[in-house]
Protein backbone atom coordinates (compact mmCIF):
# COMPACT_ATOMS: atom_id res chain seq x y z
CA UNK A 1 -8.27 -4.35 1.27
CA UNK A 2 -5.96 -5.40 3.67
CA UNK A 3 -2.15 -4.39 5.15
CA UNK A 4 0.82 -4.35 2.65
CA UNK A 5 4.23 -4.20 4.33
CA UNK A 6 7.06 -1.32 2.73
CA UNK A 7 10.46 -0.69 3.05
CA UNK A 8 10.16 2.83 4.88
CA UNK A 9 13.33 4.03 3.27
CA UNK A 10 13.83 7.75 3.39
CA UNK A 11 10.89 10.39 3.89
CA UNK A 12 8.42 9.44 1.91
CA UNK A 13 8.34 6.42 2.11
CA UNK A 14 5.74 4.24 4.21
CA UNK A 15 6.41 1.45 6.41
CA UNK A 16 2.89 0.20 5.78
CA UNK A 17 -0.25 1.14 3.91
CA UNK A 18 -3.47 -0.56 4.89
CA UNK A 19 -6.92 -0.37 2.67
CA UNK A 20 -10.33 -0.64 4.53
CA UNK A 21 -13.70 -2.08 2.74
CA UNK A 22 -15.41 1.48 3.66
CA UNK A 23 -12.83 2.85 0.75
CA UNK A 24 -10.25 4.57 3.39
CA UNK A 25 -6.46 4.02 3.59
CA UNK A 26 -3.86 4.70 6.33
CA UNK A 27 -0.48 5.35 5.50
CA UNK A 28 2.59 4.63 8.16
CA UNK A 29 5.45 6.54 8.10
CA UNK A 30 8.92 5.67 9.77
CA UNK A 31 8.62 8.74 12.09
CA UNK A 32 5.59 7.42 13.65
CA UNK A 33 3.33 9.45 11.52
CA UNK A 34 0.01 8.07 10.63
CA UNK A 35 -2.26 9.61 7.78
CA UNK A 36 -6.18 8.88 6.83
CA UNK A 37 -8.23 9.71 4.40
CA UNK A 38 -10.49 8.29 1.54
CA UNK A 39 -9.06 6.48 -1.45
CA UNK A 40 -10.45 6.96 -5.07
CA UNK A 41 -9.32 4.24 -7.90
CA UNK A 42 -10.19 5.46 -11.38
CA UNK A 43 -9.26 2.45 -13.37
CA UNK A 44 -4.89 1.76 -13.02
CA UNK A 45 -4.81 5.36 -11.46
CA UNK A 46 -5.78 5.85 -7.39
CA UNK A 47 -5.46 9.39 -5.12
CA UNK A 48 -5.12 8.98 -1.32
CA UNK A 49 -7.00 12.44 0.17
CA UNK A 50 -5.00 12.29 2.75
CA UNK A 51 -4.15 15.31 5.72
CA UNK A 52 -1.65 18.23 3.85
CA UNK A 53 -3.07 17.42 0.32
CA UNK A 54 -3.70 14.04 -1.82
CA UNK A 55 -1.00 12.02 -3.25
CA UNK A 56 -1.50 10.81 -7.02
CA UNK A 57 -0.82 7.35 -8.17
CA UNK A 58 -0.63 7.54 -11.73
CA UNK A 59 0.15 3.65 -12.16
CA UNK A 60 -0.96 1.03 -9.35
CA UNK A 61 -1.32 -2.93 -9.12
CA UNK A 62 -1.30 -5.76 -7.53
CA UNK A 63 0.94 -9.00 -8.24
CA UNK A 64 0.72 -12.53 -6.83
CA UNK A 65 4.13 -14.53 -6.15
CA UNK A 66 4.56 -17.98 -4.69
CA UNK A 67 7.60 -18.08 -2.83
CA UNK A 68 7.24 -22.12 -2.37
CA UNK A 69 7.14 -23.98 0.62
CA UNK A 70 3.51 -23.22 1.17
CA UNK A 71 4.19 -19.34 1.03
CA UNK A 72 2.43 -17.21 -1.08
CA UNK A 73 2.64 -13.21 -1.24
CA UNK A 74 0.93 -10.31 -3.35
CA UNK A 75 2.93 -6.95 -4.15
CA UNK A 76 1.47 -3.88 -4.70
CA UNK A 77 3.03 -1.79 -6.85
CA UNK A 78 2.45 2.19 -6.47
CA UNK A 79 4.14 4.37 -9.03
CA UNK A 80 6.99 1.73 -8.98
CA UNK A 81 7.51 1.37 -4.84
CA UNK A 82 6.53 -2.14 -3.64
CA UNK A 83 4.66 -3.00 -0.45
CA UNK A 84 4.34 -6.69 0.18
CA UNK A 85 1.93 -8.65 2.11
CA UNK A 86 1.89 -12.38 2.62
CA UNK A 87 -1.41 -14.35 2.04
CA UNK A 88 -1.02 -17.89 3.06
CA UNK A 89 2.03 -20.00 4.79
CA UNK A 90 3.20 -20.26 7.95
């Protein structure tokens, strides 16, 4: 659950990707576009049903990092794109 922050570099790209407890997902595009629909994990593999047919992660997880200070992030990984979200620090 929860937002993760991406790059939104080129077209397919999302600018963030937020999970919700009920087991939906909404992906944000750079063009403004927003797209929501149910998410299925099936062990390291997840598919986003999402408006114009579902996109297939074959390989997905999730990574904390302590960037000191007090700062601490998680990255999810999707197929190899990253999408960053912080969870504690100023």
């Amino acid at each position: 659950m929860g937002e993760w922050d991406g790059d939104g570099e080129g077209s397919a790209r999302a600018t963030k990707i937020e999970f919700f407890a009920e087991g939906f997902v909404a992906v944000y595009y750079n063009n403004g576009q927003v797209l929501r629909g149910p998410a299925v994990v099936d062990g390291s593999a997840m598919t986003l049903h999402l408006p114009g047919g579902p996109l297939y992660v074959r390989n997905w997880s999730i990574t904390p990092f302590d960037a000191g200070y007090g700062y601490a992030f998680e990255n999810l990984l999707l197929d190899g794109v990253s999408y960053v979200r912080q969870t504690s620090g100023g």
